[in-house]
PDB file of N, CA and C in Angstrom:
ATOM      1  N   UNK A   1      31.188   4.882  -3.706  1.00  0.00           N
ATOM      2  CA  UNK A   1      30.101   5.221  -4.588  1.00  0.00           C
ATOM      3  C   UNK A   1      30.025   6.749  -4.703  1.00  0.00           C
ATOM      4  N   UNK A   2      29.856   7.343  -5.727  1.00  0.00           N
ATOM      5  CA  UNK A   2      29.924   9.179  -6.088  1.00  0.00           C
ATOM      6  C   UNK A   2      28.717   9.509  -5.404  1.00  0.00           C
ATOM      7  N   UNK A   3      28.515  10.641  -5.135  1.00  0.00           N
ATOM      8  CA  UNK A   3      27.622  11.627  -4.632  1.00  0.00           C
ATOM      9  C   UNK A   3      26.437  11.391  -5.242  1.00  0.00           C
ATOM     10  N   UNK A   4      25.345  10.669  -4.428  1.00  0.00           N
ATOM     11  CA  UNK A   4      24.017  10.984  -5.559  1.00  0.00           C
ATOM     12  C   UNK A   4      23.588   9.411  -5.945  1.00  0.00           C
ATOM     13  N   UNK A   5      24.669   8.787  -6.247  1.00  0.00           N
ATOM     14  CA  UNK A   5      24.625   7.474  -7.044  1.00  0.00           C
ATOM     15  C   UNK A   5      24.102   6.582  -5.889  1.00  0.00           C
ATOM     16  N   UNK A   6      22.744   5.670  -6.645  1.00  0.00           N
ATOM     17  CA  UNK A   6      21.673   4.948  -5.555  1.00  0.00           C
ATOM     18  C   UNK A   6      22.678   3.284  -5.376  1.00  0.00           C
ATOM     19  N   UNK A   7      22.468   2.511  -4.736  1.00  0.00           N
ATOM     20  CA  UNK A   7      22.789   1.412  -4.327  1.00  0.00           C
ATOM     21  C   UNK A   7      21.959   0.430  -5.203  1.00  0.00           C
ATOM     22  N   UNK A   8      21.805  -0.898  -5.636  1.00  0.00           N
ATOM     23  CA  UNK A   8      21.341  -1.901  -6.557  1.00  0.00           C
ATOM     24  C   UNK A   8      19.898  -1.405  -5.446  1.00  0.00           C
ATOM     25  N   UNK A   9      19.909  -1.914  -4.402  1.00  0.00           N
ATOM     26  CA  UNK A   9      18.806  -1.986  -3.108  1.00  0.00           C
ATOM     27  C   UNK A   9      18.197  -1.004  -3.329  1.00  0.00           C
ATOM     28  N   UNK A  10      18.767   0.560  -3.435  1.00  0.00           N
ATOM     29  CA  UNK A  10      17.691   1.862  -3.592  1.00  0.00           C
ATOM     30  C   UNK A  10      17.385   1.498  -5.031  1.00  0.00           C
ATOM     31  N   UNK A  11      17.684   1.378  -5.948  1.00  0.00           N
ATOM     32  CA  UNK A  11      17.342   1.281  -6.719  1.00  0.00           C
ATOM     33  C   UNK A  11      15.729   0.228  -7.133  1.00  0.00           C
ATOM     34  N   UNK A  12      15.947  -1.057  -6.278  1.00  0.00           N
ATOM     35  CA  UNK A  12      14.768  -1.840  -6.427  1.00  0.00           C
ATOM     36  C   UNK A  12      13.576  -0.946  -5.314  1.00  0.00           C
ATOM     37  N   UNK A  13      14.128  -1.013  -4.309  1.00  0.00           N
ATOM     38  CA  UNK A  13      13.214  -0.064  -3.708  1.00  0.00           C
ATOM     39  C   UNK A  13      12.548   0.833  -4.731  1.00  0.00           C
ATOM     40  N   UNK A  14      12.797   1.796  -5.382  1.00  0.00           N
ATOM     41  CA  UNK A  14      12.393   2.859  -6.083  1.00  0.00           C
ATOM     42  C   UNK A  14      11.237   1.607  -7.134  1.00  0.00           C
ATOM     43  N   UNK A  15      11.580   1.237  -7.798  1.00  0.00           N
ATOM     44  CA  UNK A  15      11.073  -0.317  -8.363  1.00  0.00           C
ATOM     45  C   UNK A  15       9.731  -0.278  -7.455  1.00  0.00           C
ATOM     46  N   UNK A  16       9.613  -0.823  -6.003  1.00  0.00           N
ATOM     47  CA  UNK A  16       8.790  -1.749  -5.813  1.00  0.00           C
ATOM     48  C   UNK A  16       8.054  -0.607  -5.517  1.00  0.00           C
ATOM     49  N   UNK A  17       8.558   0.879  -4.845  1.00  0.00           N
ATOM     50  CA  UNK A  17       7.425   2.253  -3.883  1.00  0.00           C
ATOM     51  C   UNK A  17       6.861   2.336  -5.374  1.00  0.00           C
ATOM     52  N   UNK A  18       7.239   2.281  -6.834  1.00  0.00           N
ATOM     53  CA  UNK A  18       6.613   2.934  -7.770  1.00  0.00           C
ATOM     54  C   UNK A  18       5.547   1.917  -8.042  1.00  0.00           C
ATOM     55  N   UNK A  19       5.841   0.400  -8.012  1.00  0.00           N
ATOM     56  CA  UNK A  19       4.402  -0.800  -8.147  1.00  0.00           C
ATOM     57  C   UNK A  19       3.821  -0.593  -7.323  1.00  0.00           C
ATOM     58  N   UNK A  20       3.834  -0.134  -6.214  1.00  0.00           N
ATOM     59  CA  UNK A  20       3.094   0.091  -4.955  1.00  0.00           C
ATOM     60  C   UNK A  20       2.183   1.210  -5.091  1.00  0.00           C
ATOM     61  N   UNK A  21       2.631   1.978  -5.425  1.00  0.00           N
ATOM     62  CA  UNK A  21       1.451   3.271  -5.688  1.00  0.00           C
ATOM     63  C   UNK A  21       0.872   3.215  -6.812  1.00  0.00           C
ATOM     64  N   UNK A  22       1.216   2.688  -7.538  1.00  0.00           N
ATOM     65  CA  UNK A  22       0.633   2.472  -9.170  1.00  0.00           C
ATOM     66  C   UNK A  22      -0.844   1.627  -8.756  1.00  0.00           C
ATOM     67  N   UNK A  23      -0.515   0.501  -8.157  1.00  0.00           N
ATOM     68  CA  UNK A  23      -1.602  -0.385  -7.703  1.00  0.00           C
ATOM     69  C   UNK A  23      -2.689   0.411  -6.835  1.00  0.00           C
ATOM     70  N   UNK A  24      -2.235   1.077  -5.977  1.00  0.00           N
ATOM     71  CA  UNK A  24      -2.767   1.632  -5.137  1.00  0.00           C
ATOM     72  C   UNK A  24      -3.953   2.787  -5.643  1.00  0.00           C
ATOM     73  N   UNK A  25      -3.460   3.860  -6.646  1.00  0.00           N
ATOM     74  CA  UNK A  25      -3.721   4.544  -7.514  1.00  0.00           C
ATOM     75  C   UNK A  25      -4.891   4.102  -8.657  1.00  0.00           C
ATOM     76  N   UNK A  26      -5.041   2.411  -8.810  1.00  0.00           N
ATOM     77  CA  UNK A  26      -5.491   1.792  -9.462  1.00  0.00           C
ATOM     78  C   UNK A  26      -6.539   1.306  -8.449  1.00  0.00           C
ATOM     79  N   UNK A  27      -6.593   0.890  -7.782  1.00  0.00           N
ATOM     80  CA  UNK A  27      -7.317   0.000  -7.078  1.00  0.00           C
ATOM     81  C   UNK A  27      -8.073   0.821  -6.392  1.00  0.00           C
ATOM     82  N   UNK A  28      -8.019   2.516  -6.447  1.00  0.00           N
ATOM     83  CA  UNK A  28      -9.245   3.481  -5.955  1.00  0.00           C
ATOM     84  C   UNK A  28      -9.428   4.365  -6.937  1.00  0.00           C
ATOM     85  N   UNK A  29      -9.264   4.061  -7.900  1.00  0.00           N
ATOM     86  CA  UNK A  29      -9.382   4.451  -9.347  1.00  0.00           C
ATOM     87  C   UNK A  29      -8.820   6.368  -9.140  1.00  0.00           C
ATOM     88  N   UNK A  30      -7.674   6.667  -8.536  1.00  0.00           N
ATOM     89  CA  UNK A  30      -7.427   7.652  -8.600  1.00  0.00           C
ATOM     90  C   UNK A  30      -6.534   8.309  -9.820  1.00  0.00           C
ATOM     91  N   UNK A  31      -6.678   9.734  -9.863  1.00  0.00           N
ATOM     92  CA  UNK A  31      -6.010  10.194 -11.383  1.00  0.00           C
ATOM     93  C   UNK A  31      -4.957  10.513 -10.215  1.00  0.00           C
ATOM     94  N   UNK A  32      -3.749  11.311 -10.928  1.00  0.00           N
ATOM     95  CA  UNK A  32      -2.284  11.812 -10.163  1.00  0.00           C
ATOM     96  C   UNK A  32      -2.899  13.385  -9.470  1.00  0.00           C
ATOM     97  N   UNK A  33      -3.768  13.987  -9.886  1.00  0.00           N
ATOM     98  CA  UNK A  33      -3.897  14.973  -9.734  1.00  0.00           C
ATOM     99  C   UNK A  33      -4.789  14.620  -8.071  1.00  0.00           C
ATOM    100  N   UNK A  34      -5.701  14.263  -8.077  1.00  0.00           N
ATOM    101  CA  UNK A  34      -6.078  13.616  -6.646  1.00  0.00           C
ATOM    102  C   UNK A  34      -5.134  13.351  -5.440  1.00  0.00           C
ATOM    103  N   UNK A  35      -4.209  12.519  -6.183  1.00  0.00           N
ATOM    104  CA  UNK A  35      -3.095  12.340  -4.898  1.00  0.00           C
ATOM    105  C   UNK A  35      -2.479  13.316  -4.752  1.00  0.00           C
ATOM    106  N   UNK A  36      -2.259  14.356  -5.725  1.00  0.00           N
ATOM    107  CA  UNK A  36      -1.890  15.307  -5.493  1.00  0.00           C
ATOM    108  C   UNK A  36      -2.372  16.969  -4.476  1.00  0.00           C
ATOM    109  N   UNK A  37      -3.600  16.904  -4.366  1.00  0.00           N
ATOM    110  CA  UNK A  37      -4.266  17.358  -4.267  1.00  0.00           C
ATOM    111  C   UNK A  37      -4.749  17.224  -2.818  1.00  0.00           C
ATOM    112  N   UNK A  38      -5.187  15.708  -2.694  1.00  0.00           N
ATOM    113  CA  UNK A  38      -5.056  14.665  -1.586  1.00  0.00           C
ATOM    114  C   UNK A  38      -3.710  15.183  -0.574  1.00  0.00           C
ATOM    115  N   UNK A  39      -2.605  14.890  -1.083  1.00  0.00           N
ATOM    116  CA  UNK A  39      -1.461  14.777  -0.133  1.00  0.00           C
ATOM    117  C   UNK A  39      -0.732  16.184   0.185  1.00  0.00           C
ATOM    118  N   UNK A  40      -1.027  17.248  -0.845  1.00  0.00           N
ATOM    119  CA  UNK A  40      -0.083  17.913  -0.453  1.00  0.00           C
ATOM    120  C   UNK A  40       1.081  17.604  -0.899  1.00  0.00           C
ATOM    121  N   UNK A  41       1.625  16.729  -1.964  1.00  0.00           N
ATOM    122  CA  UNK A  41       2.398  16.435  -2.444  1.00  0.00           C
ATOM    123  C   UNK A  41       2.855  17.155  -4.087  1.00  0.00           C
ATOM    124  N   UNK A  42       3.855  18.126  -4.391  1.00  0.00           N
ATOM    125  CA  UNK A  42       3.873  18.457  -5.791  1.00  0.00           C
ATOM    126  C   UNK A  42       3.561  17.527  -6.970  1.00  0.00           C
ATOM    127  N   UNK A  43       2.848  17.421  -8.072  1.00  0.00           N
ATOM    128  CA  UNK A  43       3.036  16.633  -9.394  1.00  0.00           C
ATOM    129  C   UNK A  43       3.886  16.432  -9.566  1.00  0.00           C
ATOM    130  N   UNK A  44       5.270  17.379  -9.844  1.00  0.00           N
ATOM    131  CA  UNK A  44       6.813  16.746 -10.074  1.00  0.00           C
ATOM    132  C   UNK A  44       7.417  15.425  -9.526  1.00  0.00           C
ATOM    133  N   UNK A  45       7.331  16.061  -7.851  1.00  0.00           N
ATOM    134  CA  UNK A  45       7.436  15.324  -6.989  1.00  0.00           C
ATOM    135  C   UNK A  45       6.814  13.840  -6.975  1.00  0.00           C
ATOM    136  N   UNK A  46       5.722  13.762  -6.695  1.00  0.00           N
ATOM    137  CA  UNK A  46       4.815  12.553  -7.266  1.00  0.00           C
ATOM    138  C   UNK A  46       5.048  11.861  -8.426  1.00  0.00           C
ATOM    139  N   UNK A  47       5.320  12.807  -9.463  1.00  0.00           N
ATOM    140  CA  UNK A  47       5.279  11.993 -10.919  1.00  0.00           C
ATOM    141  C   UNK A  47       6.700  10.798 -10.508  1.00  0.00           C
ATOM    142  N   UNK A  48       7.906  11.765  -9.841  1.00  0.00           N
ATOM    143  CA  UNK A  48       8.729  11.152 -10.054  1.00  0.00           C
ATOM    144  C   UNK A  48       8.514   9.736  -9.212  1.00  0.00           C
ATOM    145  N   UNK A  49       7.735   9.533  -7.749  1.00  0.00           N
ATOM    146  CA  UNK A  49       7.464   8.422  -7.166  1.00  0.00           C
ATOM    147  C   UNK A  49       6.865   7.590  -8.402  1.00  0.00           C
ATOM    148  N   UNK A  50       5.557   7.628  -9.065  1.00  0.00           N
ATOM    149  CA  UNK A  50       5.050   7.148  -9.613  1.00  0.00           C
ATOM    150  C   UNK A  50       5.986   6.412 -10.448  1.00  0.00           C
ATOM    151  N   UNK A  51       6.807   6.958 -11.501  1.00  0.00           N
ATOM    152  CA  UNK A  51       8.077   6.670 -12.366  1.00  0.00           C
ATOM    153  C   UNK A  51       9.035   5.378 -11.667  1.00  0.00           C
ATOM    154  N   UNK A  52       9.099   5.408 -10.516  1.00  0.00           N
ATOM    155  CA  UNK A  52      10.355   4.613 -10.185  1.00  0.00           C
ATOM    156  C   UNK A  52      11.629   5.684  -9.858  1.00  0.00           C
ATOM    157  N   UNK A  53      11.666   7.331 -10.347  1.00  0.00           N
ATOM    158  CA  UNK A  53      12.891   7.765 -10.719  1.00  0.00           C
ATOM    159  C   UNK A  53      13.472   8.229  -9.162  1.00  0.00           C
ATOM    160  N   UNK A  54      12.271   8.454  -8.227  1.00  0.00           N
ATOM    161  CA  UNK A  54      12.909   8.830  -6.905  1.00  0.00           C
ATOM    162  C   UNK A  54      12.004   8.420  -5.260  1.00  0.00           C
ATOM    163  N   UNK A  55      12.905   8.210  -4.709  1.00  0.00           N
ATOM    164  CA  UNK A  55      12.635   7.897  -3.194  1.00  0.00           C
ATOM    165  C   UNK A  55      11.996   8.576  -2.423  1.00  0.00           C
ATOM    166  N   UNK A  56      10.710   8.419  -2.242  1.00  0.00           N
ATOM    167  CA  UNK A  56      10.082   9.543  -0.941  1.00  0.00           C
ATOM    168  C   UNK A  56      10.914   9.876   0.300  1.00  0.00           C
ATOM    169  N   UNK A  57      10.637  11.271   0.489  1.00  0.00           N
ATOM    170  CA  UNK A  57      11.181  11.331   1.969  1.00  0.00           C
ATOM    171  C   UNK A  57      10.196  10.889   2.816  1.00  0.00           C
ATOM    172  N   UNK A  58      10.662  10.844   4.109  1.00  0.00           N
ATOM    173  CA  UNK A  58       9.592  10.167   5.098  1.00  0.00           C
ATOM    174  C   UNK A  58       8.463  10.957   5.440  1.00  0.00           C
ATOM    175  N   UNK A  59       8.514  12.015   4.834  1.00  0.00           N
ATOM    176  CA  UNK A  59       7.551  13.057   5.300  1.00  0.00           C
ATOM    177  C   UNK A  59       6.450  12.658   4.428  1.00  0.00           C
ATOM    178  N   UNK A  60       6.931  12.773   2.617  1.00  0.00           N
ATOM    179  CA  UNK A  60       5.935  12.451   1.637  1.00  0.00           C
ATOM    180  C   UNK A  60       5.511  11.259   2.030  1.00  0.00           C
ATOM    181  N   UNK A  61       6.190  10.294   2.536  1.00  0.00           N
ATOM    182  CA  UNK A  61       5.807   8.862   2.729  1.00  0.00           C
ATOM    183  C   UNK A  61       4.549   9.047   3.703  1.00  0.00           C
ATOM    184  N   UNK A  62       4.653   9.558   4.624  1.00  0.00           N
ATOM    185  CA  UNK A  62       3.521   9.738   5.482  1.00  0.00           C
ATOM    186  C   UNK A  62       2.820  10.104   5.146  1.00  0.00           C
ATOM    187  N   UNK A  63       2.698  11.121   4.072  1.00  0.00           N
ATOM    188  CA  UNK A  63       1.097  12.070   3.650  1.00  0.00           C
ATOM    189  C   UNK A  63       0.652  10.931   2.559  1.00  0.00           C
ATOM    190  N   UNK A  64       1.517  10.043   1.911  1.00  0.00           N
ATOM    191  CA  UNK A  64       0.869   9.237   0.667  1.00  0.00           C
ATOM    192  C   UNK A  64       0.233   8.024   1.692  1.00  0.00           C
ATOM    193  N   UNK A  65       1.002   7.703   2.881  1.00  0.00           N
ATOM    194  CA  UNK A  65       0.094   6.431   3.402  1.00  0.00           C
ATOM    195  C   UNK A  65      -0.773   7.200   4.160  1.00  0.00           C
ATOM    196  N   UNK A  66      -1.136   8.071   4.605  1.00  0.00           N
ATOM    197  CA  UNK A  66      -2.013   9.161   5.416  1.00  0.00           C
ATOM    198  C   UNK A  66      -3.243   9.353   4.572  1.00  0.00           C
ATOM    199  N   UNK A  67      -2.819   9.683   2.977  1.00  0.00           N
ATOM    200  CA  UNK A  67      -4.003   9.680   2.037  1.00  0.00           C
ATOM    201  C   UNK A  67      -4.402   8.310   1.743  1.00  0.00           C
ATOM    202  N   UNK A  68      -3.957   7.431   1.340  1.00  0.00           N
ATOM    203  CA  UNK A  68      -4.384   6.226   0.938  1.00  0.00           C
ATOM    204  C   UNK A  68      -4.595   5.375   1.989  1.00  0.00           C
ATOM    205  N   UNK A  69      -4.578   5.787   3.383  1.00  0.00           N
ATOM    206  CA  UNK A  69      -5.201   4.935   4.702  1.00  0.00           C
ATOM    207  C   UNK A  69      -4.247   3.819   4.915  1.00  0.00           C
ATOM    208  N   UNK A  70      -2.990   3.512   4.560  1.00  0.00           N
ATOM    209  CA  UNK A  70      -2.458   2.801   4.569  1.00  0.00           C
ATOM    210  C   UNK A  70      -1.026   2.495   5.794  1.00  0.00           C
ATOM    211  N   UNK A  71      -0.545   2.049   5.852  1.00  0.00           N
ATOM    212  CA  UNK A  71       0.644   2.042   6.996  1.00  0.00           C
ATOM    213  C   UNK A  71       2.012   2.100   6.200  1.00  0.00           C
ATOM    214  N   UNK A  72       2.788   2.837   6.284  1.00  0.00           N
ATOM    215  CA  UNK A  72       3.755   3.471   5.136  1.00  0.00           C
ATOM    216  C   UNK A  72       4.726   2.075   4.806  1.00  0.00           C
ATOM    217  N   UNK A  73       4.516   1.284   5.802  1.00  0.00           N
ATOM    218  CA  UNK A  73       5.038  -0.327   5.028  1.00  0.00           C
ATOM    219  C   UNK A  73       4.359  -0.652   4.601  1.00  0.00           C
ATOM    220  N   UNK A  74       3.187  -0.308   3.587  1.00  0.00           N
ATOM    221  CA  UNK A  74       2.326  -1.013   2.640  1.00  0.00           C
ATOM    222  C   UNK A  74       3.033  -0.306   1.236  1.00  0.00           C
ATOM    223  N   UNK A  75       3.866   0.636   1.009  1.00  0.00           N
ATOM    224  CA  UNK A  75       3.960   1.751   0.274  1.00  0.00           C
ATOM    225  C   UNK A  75       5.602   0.960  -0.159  1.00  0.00           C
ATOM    226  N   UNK A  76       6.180   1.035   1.306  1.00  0.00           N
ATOM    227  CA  UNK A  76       7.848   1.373   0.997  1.00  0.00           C
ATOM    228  C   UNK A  76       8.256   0.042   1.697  1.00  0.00           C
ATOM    229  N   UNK A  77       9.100  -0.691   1.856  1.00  0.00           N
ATOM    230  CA  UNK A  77       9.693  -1.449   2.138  1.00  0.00           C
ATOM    231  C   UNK A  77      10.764  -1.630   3.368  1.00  0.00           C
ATOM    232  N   UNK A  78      11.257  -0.249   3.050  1.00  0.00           N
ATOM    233  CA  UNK A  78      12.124  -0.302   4.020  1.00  0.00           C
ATOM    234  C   UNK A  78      10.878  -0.038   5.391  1.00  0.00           C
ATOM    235  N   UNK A  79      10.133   0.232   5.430  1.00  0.00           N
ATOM    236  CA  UNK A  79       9.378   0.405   6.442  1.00  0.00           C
ATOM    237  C   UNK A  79       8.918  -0.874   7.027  1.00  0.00           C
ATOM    238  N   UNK A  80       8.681  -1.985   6.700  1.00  0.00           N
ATOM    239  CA  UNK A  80       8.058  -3.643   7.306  1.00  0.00           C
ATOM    240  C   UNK A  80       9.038  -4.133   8.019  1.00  0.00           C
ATOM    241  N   UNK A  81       8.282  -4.807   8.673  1.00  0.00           N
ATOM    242  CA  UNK A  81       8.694  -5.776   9.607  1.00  0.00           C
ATOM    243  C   UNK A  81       9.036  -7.099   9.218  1.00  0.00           C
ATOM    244  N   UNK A  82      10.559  -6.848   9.035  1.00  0.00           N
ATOM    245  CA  UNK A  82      10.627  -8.243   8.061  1.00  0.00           C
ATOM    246  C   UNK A  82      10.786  -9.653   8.924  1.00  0.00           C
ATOM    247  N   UNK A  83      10.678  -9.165  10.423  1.00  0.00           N
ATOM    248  CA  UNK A  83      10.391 -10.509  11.102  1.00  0.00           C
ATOM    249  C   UNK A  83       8.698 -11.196  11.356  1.00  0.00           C
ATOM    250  N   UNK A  84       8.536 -10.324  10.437  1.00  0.00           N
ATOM    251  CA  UNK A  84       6.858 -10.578  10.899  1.00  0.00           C
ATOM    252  C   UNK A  84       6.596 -11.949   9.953  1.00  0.00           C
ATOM    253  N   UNK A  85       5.763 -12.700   9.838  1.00  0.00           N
ATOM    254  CA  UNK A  85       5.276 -13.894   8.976  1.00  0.00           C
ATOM    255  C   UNK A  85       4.886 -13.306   7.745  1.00  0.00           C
ATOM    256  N   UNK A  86       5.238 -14.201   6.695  1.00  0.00           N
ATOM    257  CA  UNK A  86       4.784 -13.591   5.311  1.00  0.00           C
ATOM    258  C   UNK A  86       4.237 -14.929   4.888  1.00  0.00           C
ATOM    259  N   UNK A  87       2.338 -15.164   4.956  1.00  0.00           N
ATOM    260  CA  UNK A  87       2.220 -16.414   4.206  1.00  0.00           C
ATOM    261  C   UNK A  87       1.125 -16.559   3.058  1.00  0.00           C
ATOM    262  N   UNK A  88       1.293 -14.526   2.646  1.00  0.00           N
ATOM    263  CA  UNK A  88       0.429 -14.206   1.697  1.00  0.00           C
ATOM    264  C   UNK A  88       1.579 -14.119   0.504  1.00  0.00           C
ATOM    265  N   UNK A  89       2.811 -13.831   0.672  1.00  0.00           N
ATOM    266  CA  UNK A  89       3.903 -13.830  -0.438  1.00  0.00           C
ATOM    267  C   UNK A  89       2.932 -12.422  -1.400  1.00  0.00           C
ATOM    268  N   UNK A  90       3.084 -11.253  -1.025  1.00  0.00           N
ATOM    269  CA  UNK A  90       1.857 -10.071  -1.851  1.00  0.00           C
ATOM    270  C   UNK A  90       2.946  -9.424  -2.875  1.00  0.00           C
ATOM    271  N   UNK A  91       4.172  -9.751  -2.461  1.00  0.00           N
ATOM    272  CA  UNK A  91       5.078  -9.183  -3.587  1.00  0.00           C
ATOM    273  C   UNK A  91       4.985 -10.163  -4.570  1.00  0.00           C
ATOM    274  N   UNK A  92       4.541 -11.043  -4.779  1.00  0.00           N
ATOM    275  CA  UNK A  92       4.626 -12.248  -5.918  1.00  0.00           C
ATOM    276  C   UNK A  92       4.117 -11.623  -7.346  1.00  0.00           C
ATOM    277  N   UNK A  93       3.009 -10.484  -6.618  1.00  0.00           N
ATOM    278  CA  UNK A  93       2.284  -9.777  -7.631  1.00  0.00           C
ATOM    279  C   UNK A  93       3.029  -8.791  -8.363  1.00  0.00           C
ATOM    280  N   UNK A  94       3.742  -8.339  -7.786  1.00  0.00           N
ATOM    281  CA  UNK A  94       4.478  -7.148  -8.449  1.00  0.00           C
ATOM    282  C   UNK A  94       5.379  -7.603  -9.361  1.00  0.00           C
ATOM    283  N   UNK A  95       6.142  -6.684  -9.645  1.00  0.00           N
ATOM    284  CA  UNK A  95       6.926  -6.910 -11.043  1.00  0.00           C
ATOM    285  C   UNK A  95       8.546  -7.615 -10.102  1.00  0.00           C
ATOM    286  N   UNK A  96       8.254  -8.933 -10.667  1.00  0.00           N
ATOM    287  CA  UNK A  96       9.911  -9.504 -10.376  1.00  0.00           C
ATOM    288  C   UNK A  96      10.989  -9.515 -10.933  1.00  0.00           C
ATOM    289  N   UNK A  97      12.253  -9.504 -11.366  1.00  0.00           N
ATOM    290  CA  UNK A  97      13.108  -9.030 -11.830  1.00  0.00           C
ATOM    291  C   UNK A  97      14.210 -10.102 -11.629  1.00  0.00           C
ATOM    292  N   UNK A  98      15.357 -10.820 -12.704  1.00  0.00           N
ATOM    293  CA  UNK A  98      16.098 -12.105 -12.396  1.00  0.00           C
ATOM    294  C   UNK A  98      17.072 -11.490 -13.260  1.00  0.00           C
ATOM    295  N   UNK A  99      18.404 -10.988 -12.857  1.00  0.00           N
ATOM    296  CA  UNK A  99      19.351 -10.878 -13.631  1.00  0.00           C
ATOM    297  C   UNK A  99      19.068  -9.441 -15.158  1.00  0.00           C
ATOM    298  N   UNK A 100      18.044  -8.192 -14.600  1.00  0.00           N
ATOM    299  CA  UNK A 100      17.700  -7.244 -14.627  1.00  0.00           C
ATOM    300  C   UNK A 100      16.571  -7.140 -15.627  1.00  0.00           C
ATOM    301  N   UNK A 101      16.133  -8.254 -15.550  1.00  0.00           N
ATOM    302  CA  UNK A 101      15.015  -8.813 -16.711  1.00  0.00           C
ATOM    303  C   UNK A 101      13.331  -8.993 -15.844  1.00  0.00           C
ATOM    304  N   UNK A 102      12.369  -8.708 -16.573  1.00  0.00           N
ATOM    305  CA  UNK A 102      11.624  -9.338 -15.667  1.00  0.00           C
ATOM    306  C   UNK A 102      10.793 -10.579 -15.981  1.00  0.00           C
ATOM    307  N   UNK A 103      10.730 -11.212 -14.820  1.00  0.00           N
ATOM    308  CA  UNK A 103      10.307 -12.684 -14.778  1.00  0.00           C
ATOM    309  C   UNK A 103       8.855 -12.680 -15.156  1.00  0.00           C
ATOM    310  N   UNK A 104       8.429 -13.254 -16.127  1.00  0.00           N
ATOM    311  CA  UNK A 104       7.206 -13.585 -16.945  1.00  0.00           C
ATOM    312  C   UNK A 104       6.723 -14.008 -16.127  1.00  0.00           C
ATOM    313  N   UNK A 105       5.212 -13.686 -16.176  1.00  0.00           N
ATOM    314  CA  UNK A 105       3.852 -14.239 -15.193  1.00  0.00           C
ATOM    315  C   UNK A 105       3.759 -15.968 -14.620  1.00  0.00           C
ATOM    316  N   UNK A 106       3.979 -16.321 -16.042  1.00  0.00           N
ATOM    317  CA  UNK A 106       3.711 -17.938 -15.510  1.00  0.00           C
ATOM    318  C   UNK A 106       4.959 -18.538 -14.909  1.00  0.00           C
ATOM    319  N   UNK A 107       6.195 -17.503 -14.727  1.00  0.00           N
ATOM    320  CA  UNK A 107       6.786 -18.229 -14.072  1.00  0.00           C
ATOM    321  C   UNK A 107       6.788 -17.706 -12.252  1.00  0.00           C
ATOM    322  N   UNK A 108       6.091 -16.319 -12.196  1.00  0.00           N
ATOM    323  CA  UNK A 108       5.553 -15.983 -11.043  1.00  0.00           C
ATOM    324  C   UNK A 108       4.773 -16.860 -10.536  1.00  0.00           C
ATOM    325  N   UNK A 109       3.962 -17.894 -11.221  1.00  0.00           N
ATOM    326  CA  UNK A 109       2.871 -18.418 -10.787  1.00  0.00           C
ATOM    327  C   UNK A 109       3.467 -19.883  -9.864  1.00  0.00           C
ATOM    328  N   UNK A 110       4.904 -20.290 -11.094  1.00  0.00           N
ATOM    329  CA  UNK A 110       5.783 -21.375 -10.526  1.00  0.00           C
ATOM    330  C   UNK A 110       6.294 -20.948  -8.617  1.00  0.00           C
ATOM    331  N   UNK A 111       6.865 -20.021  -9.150  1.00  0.00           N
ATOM    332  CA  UNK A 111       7.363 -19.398  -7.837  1.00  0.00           C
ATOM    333  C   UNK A 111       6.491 -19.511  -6.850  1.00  0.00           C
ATOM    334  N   UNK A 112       5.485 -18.968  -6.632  1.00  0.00           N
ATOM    335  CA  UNK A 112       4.300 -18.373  -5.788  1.00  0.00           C
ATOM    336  C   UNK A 112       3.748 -20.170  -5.193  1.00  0.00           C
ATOM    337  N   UNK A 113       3.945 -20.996  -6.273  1.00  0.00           N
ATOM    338  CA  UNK A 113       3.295 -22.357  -5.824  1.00  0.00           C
ATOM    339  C   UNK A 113       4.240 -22.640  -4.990  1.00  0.00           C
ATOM    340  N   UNK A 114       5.502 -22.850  -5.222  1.00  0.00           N
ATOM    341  CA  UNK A 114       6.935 -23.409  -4.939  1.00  0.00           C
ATOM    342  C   UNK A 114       6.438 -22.766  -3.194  1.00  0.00           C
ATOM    343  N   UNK A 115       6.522 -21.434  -3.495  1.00  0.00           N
ATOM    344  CA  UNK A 115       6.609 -20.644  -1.358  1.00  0.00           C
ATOM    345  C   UNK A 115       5.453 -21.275  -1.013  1.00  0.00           C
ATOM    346  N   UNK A 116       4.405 -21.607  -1.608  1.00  0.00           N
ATOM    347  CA  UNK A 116       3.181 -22.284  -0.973  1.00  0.00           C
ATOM    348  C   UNK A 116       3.285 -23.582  -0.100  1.00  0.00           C
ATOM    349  N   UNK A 117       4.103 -24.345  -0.779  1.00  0.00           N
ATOM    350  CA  UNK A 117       4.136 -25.438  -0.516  1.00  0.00           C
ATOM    351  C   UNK A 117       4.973 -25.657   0.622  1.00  0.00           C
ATOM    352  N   UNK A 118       5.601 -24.598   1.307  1.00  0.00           N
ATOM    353  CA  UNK A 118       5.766 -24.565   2.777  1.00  0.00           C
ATOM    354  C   UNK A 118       5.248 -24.296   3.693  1.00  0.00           C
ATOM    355  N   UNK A 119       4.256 -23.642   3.203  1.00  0.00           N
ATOM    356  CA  UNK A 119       2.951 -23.112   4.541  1.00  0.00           C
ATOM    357  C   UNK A 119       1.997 -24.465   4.682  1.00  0.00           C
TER     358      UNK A 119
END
């Protein structure tokens, strides 16, 4: 792979840290300039999290879950514990993606029943 060039995986990552703060951003009704302001984090910098276009370092990662009270696996992914139990399925909400398309709501809703029905 060339210098620079992200993996399919960084790539969704970048995907899910950007639904993640978007929500987040939303759900305390913050403008960009707040988190900015908040974290110690540049606008550039930020805009580009926000975008999808780039990967926090672990440092920014800490000041964005540091500002938003959160545990930096609420943010980023690679950070969870993927042996831990999942029987809230919370990514169901976010934007899903099947062959680089994304999967329409009501069929999120199929899905989301389908993992239910094992708990």
């Amino acid at each position: 792979m060339a210098r620079g060039e992200l993996t399919p995986q960084e790539q969704e990552y970048k995907k899910r840290i950007s639904s993640k703060l978007l929500k987040l951003q939303k759900q305390r009704n913050y403008k960009q300039i707040d988190i900015v302001r908040g974290s110690g984090i540049p606008a550039s910098t930020l805009n580009g999290y926000l975008k999808g276009i780039a990967l926090p370092t672990e440092k920014n990662l800490e000041k964005l879950a540091s500002f938003f009270h959160v545990d930096k696996s609420e943010i980023d992914p690679r950070y969870s514990d993927s042996t831990a139990p999942n029987d809230s399925h919370p990514d169901i909400d976010d934007t899903l993606y099947y062959n680089g398309k994304e999967v329409p709501d009501k069929y999120k809703k199929i899905i989301k029943d389908l993992m239910d029905m094992d708990d």
